[in-house]
N, C-alpha and C. Protein backbone atom coordinates (compact mmCIF):
# COMPACT_ATOMS: atom_id res chain seq x y z
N UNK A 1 -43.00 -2.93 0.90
CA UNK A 1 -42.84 -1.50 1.07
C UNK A 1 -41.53 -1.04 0.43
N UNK A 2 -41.83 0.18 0.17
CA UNK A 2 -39.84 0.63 -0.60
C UNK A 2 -39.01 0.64 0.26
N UNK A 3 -39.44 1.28 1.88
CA UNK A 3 -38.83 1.78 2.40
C UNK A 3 -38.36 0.40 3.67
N UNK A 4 -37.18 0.35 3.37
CA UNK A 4 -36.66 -1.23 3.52
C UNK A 4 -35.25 -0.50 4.63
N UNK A 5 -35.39 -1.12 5.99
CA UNK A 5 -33.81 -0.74 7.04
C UNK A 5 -32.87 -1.32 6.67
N UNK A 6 -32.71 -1.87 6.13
CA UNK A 6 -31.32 -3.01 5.85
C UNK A 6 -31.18 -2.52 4.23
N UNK A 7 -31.77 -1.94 3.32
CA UNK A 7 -31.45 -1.52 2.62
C UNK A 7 -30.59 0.02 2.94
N UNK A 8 -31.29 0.45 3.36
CA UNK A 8 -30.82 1.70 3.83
C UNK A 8 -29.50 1.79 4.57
N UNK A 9 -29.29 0.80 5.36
CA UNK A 9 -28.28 0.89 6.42
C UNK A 9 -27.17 0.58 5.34
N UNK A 10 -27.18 -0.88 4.67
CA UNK A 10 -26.42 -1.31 3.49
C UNK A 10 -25.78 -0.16 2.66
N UNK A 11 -26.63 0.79 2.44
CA UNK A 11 -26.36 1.77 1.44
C UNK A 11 -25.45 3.18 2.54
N UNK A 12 -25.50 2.89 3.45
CA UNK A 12 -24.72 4.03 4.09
C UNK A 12 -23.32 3.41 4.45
N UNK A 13 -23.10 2.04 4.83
CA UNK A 13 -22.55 1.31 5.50
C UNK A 13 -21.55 1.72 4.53
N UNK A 14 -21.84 1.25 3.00
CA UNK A 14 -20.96 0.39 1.80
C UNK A 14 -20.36 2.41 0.94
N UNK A 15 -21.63 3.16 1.24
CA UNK A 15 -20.98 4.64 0.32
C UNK A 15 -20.22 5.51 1.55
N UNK A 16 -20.20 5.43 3.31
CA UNK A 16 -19.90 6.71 3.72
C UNK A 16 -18.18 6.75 3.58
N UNK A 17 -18.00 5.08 3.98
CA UNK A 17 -15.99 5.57 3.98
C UNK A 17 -15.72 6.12 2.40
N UNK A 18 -16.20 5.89 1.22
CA UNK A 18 -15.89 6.56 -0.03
C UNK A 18 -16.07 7.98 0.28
N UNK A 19 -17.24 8.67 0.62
CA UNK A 19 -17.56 9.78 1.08
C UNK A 19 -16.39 10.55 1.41
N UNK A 20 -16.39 9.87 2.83
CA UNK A 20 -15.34 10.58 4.03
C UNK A 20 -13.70 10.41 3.31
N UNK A 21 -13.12 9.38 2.62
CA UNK A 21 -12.21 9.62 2.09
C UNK A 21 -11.88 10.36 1.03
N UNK A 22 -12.75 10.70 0.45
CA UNK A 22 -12.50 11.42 -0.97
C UNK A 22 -13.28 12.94 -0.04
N UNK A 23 -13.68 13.20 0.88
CA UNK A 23 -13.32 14.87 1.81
C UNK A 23 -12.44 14.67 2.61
N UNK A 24 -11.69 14.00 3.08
CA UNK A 24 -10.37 14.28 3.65
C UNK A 24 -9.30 14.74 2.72
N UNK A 25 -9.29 13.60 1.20
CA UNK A 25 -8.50 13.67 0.47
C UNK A 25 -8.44 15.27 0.20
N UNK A 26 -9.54 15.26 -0.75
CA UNK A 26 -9.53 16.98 -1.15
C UNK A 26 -9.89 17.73 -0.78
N UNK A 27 -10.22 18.07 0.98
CA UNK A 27 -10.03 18.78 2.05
C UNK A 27 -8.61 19.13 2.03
N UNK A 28 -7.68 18.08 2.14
CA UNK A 28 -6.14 18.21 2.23
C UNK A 28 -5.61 19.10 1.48
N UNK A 29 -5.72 18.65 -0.22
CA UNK A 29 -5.36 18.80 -1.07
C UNK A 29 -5.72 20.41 -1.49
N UNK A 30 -6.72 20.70 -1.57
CA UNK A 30 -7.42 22.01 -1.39
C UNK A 30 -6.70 22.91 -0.66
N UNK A 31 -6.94 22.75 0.31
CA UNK A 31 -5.98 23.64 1.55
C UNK A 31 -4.69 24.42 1.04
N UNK A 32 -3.82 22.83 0.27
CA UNK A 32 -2.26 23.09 -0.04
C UNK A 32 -2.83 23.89 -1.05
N UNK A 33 -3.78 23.90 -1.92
CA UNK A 33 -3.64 25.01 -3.39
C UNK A 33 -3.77 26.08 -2.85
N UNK A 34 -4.92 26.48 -1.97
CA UNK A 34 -4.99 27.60 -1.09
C UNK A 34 -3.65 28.51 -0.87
N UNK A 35 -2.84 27.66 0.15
CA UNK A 35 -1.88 28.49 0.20
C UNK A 35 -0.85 28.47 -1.12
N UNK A 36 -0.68 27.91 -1.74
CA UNK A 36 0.05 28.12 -3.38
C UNK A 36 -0.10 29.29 -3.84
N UNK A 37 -1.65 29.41 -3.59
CA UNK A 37 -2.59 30.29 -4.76
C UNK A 37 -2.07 32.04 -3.95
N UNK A 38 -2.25 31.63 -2.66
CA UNK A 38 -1.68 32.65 -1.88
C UNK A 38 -0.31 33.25 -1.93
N UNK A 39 0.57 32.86 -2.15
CA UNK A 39 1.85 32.80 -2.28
C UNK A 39 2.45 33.46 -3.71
N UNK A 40 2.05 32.40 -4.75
CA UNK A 40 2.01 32.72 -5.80
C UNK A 40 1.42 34.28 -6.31
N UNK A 41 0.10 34.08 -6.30
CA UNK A 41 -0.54 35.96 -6.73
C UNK A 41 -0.01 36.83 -6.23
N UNK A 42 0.59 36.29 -4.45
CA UNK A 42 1.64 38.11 -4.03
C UNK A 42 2.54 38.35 -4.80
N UNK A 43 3.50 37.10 -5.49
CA UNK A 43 4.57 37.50 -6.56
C UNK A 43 4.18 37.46 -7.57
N UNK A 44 3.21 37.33 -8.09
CA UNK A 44 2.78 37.83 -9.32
C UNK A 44 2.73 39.29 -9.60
N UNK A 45 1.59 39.60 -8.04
CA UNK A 45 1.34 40.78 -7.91
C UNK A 45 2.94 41.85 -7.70
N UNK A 46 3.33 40.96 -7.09
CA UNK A 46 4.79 41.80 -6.75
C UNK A 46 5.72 42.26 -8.23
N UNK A 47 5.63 41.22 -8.84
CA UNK A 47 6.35 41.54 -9.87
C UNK A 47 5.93 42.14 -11.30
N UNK A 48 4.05 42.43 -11.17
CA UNK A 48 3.87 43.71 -11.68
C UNK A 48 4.12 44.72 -11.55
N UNK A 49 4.03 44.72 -10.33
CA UNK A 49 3.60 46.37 -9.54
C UNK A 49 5.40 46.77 -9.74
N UNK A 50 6.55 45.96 -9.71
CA UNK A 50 7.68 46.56 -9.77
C UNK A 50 7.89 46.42 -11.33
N UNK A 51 7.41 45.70 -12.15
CA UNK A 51 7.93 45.94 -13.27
C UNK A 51 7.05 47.23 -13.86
N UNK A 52 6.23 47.41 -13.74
CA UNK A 52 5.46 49.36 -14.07
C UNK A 52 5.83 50.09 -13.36
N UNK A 53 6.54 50.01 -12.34
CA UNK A 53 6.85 50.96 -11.43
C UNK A 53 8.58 51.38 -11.65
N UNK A 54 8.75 50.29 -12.87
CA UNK A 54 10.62 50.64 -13.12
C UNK A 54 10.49 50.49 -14.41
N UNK A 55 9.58 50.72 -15.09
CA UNK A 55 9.31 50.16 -16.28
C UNK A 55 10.39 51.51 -17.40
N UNK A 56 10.46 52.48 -17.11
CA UNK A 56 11.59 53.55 -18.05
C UNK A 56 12.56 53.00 -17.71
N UNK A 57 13.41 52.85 -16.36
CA UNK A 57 14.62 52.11 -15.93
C UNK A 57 14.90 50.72 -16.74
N UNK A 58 13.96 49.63 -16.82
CA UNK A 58 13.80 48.36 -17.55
C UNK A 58 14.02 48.49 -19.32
N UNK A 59 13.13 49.69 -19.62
CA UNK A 59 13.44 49.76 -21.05
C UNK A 59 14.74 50.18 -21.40
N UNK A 60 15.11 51.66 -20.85
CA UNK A 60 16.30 52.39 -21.06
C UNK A 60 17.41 51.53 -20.52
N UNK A 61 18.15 50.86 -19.87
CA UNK A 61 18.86 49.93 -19.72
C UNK A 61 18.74 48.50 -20.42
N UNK A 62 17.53 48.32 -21.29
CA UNK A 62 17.73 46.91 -21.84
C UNK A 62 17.10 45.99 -21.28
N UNK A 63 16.63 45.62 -19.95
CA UNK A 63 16.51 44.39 -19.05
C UNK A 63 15.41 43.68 -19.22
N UNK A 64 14.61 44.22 -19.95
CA UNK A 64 13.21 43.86 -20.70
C UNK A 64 13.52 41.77 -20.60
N UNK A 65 14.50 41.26 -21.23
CA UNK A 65 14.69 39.85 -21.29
C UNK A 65 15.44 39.21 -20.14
N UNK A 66 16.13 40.10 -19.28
CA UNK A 66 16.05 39.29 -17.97
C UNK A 66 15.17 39.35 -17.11
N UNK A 67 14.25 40.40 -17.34
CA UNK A 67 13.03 40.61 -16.42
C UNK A 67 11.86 39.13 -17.19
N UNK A 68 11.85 38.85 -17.91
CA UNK A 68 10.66 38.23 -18.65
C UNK A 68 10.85 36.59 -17.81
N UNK A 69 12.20 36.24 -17.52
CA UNK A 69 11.66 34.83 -17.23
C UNK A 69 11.51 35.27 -15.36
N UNK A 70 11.72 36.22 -15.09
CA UNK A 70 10.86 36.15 -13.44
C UNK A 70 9.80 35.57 -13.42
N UNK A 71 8.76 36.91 -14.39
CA UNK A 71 7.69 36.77 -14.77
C UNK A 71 6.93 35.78 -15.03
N UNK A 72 7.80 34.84 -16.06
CA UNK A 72 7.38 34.13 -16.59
C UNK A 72 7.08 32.52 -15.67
N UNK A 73 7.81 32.70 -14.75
CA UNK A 73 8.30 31.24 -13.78
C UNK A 73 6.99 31.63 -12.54
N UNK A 74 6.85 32.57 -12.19
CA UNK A 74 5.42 33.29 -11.43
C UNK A 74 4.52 32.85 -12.30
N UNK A 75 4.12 33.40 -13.39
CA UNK A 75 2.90 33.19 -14.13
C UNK A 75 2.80 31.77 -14.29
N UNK A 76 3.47 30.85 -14.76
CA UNK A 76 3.66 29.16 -15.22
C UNK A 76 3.20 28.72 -13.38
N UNK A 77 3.89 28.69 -12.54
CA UNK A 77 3.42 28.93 -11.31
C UNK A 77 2.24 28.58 -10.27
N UNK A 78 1.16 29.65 -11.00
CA UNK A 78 0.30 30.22 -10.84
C UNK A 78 -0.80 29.60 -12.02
N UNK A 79 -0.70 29.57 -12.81
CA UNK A 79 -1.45 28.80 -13.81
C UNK A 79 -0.91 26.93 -13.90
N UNK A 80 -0.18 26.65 -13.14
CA UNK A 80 -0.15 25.11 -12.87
C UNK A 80 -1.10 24.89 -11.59
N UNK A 81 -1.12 25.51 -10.86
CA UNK A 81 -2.16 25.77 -9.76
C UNK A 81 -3.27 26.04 -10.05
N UNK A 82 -3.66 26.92 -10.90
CA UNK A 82 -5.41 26.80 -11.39
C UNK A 82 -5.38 25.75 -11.79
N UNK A 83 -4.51 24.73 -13.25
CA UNK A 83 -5.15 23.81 -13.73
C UNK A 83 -5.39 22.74 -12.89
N UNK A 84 -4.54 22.44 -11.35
CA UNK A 84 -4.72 22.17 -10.65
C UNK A 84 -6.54 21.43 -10.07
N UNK A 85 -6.51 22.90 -9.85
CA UNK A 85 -8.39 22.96 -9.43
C UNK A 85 -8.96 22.78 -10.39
N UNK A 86 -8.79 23.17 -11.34
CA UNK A 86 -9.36 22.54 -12.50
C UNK A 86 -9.69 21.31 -12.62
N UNK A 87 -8.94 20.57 -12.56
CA UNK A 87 -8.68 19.12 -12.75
C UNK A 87 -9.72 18.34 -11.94
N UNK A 88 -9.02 18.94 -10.11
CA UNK A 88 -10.14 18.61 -9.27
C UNK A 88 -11.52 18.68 -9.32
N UNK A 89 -11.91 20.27 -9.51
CA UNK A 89 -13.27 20.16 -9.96
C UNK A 89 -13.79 19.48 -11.19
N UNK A 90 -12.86 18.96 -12.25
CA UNK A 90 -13.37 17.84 -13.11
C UNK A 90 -13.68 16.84 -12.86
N UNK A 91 -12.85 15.71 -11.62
CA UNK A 91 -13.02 14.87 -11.05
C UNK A 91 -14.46 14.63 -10.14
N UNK A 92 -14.18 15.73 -9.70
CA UNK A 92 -15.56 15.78 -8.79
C UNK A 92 -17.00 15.22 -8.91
N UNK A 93 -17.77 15.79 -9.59
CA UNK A 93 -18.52 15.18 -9.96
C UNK A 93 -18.50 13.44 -10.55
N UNK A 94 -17.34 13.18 -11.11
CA UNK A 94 -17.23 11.59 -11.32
C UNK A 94 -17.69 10.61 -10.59
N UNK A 95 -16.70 11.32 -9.34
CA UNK A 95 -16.79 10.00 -8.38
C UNK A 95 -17.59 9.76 -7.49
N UNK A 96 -18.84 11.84 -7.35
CA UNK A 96 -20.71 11.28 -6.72
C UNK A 96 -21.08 10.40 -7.53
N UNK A 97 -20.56 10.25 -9.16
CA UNK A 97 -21.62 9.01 -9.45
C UNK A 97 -21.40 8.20 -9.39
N UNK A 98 -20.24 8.07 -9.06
CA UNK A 98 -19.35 6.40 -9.03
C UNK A 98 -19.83 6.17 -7.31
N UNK A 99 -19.75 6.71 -6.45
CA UNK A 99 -20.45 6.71 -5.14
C UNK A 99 -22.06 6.26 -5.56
N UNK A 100 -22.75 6.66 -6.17
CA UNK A 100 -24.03 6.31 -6.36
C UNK A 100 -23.95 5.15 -6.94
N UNK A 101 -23.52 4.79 -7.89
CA UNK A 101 -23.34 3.26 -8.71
C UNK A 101 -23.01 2.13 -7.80
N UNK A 102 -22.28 3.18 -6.72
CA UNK A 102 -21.23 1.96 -5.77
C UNK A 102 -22.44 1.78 -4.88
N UNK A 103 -23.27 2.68 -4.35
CA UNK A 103 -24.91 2.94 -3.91
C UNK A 103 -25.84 1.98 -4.01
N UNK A 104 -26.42 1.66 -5.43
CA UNK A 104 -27.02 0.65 -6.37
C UNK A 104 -26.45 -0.80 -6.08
N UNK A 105 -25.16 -0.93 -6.24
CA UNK A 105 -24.75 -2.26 -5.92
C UNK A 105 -24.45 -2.98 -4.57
N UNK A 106 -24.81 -2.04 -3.84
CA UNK A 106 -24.41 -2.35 -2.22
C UNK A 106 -26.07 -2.81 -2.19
N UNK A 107 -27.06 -1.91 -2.72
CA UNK A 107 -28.38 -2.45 -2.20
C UNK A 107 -28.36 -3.65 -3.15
N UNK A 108 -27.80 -4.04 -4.01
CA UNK A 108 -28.31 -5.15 -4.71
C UNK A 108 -27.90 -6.61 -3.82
N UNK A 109 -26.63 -6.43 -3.44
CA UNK A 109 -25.77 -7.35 -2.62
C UNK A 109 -26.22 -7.27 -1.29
N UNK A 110 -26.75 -6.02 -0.05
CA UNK A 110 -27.98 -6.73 1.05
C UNK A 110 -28.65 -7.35 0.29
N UNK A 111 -29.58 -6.92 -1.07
CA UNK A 111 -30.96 -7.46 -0.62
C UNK A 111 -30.73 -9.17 -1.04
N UNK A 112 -30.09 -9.48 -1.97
CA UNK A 112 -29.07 -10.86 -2.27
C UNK A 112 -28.81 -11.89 -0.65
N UNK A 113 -28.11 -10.96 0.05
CA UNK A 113 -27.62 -11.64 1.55
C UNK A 113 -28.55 -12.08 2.33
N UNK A 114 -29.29 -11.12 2.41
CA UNK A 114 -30.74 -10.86 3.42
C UNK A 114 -31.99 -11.79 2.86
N UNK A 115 -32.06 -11.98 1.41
CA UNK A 115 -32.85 -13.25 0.87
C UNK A 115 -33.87 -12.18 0.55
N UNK A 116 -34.13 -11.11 0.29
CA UNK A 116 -35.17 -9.94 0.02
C UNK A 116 -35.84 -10.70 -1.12
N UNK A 117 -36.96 -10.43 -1.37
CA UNK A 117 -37.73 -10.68 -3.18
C UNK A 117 -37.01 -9.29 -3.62
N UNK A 118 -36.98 -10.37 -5.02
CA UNK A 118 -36.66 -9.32 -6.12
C UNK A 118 -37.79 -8.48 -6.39
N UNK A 119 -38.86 -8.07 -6.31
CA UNK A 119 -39.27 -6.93 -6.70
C UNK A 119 -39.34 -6.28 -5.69
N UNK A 120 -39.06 -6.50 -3.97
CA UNK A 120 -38.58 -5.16 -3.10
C UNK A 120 -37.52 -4.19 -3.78
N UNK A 121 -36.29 -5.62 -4.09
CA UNK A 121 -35.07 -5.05 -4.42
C UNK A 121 -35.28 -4.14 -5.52
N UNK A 122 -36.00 -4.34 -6.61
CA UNK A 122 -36.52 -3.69 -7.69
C UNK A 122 -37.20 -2.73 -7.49
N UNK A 123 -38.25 -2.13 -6.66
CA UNK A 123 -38.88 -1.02 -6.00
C UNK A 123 -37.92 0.13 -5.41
N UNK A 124 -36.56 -0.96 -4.59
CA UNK A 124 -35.95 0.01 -4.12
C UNK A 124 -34.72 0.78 -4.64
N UNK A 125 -34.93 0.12 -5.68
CA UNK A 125 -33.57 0.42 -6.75
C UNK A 125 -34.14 1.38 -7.69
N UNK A 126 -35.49 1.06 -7.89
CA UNK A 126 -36.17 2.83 -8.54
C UNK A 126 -35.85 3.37 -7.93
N UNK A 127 -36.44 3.42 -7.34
CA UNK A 127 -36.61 4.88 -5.87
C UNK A 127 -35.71 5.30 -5.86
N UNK A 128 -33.89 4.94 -5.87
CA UNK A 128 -33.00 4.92 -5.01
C UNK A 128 -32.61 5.75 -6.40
N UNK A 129 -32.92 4.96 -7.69
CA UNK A 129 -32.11 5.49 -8.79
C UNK A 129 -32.76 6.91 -9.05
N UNK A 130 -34.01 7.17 -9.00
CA UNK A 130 -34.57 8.40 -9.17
C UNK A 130 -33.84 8.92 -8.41
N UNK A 131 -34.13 8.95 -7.24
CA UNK A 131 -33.56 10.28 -6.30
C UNK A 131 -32.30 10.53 -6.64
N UNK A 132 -31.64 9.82 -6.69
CA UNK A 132 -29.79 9.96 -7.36
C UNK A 132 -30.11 10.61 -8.86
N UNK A 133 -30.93 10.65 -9.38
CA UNK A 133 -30.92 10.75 -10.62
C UNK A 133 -31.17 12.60 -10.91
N UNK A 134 -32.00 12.93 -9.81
CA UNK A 134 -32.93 14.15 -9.56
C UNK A 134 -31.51 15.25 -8.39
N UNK A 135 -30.71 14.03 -7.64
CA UNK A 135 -30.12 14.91 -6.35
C UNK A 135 -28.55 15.20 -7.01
N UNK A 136 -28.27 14.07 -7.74
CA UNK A 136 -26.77 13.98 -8.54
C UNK A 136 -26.11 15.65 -8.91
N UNK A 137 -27.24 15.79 -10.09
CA UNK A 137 -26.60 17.46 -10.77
C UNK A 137 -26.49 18.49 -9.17
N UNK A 138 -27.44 18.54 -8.51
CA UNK A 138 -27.30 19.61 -7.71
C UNK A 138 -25.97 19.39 -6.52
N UNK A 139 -25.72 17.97 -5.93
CA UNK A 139 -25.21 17.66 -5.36
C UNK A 139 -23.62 18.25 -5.92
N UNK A 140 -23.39 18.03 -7.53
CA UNK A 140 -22.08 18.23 -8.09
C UNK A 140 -21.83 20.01 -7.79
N UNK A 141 -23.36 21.13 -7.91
CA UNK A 141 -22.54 21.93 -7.70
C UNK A 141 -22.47 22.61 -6.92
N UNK A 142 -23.05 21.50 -5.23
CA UNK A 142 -22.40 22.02 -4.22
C UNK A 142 -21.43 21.80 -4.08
N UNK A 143 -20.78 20.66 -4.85
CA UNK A 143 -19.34 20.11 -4.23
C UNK A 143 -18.61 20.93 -4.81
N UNK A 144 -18.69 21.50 -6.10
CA UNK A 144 -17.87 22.25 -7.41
C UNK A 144 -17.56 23.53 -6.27
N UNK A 145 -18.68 24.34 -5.91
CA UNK A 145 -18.68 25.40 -5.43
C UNK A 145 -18.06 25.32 -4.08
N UNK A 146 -18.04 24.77 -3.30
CA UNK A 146 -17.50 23.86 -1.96
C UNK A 146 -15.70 24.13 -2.59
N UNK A 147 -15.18 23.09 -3.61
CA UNK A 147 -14.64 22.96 -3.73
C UNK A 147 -13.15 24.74 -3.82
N UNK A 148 -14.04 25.46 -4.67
CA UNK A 148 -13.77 26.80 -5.41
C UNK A 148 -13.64 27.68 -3.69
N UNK A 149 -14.63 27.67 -2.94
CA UNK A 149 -14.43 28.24 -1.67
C UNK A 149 -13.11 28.01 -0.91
N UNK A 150 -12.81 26.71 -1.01
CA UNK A 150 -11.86 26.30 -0.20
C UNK A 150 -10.26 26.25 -1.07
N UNK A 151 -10.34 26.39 -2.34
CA UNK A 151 -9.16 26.45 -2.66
C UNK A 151 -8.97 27.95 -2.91
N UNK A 152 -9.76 28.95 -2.19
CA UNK A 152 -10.01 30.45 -2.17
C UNK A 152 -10.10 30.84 -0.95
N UNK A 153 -9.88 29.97 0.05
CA UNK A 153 -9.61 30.21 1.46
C UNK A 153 -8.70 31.32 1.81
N UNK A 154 -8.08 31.28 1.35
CA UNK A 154 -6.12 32.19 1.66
C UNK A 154 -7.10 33.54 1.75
N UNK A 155 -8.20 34.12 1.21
CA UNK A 155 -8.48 35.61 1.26
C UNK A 155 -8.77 35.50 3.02
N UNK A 156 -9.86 34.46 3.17
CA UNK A 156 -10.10 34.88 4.62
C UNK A 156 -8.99 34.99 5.58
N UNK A 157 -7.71 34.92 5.23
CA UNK A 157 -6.92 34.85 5.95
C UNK A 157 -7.02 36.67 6.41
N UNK A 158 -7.00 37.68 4.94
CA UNK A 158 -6.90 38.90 4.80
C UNK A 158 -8.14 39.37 5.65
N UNK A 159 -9.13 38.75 5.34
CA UNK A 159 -10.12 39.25 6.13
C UNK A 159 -10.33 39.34 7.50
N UNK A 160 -9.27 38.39 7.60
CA UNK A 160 -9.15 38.41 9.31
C UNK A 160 -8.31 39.16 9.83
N UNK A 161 -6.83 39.57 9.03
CA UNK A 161 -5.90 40.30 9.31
C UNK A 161 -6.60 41.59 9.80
N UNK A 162 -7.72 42.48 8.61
CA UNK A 162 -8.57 43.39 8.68
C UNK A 162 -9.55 43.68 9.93
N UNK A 163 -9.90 42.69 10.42
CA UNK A 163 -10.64 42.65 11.75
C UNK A 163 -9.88 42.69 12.62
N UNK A 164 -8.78 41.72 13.18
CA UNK A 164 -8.12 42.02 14.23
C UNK A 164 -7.89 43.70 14.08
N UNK A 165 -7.06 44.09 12.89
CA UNK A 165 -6.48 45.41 12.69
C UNK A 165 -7.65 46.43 13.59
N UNK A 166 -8.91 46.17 13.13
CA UNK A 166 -9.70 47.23 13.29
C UNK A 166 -10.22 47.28 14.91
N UNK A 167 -9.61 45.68 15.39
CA UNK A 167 -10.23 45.32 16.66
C UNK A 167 -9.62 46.22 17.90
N UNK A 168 -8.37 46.42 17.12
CA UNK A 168 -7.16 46.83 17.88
C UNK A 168 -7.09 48.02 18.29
N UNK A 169 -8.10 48.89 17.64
CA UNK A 169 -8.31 50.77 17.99
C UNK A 169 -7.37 51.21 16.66
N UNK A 170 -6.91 50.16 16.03
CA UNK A 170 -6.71 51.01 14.52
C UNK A 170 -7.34 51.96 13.75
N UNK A 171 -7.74 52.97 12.98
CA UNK A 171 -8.30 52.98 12.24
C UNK A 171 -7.81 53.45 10.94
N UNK A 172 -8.33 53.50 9.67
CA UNK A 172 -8.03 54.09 8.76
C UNK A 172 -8.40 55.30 8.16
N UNK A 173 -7.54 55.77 7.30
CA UNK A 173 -8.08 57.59 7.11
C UNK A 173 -9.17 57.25 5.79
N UNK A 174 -10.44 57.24 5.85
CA UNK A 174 -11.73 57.48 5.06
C UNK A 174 -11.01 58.32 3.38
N UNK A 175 -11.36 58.28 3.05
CA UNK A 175 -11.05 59.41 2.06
C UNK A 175 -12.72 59.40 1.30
N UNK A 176 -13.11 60.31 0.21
CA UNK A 176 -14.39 61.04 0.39
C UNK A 176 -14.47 59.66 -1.30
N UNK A 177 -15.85 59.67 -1.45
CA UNK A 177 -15.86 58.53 -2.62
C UNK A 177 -15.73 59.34 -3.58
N UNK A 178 -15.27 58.55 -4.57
CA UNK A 178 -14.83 59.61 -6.26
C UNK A 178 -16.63 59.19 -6.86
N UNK A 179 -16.97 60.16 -7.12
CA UNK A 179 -18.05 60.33 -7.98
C UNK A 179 -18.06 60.66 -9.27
N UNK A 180 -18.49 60.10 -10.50
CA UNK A 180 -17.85 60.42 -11.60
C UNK A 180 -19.72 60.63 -12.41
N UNK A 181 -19.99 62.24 -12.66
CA UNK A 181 -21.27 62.37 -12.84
C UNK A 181 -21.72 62.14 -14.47
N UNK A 182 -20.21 62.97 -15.33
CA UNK A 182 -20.57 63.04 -16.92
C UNK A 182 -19.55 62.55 -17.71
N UNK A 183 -18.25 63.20 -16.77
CA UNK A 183 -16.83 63.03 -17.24
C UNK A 183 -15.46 62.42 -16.07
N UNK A 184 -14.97 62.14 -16.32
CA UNK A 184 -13.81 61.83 -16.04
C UNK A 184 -12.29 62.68 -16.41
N UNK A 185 -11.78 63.27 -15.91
CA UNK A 185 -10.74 64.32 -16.09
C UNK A 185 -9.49 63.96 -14.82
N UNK A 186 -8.26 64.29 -16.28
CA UNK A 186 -6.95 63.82 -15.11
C UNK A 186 -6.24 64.88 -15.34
N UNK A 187 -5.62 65.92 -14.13
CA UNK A 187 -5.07 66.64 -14.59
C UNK A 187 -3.35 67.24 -13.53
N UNK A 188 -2.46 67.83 -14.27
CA UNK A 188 -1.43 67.95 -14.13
C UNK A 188 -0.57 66.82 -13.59
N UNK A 189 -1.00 65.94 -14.75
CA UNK A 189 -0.26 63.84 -14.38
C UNK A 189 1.51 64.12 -15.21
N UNK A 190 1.92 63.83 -13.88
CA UNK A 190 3.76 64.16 -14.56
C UNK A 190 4.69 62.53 -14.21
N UNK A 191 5.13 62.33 -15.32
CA UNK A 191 5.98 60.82 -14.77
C UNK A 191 7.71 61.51 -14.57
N UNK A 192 8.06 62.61 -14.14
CA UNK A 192 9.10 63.28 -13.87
C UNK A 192 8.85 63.76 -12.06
């Protein structure tokens, strides 16, 4: 029969601590970009919103080149942290297949121990390789997407700030939606 217990067990026994260590690992790891990512974009954000907001003051005084390496140490920052996830989500997918390979050889070594015939072992090593073969791609982009959620965590933080706020008998003043039917028109705009 394919469907063999000691194969099966073998194959959970020998892939789950890889599993569980490589989601603790970048459970961990994730988290810390999270808050980076958090940290980082407020001063990014911060140091747009003040450099357009002083931007005549910045020119007319000159400061244009001491303002640039703020900027610049935020942005570097902030983009060492994406490549970050980057990286991770490159990895990712690697090491489901290296988990699956590691998969394959755990059933080869029960069925070896256990004294199995080789053409169980061979039946079950199709089987085993198809399904890995068919579950692999999809598996990568739950993990990819998994991955992208959680190093994007830091918003739910906002989202929660927003609920308590509203829980609290807060509310906010509505304002009416801008509807824009043919044209778009701006008028009496003064930077004085």
């Amino acid at each position: 029969t394919i469907y063999n217990p000691i194969f099966f067990i073998s194959l959970i026994v020998f892939t789950s601590p890889f599993l569980l260590i490589y989601n603790g690992i970048y459970k961990k790891r994730l988290k810390e970009i999270s808050k980076r990512r958090d940290s980082e974009s407020a001063a990014m954000y911060k140091n747009v919103q003040q450099a357009m907001e002083a931007y005549r003051e910045i020119v007319v005084f000159g400061k244009i080149e001491s303002f640039k390496p703020v900027f610049k140490k935020t942005l570097e920052e902030y983009t060492k942290t994406q490549s970050e996830v980057y990286l991770l989500n490159l990895f990712s997918p690697k090491i489901v297949e290296m988990v699956a390979i590691l998969g394959i050889f755990s059933i080869f070594i029960a069925g070896y121990l256990f004294g199995s015939q080789l053409s169980m072992i061979a039946e079950f090593l199709i089987v085993f390789s198809l399904a890995a073969f068919r579950v692999i791609p999809s598996l990568n982009k739950l993990i990819l997407c998994s991955n992208y959620i959680k190093s994007c965590s830091y918003m739910f933080n906002y989202f929660e700030k927003e609920r308590s706020f509203k829980n609290n008998g807060n509310k906010y003043t509505k304002s009416s939606p801008i509807s824009f039917r043919n044209n778009g028109e701006l008028r009496n705009l003064s930077f004085y």
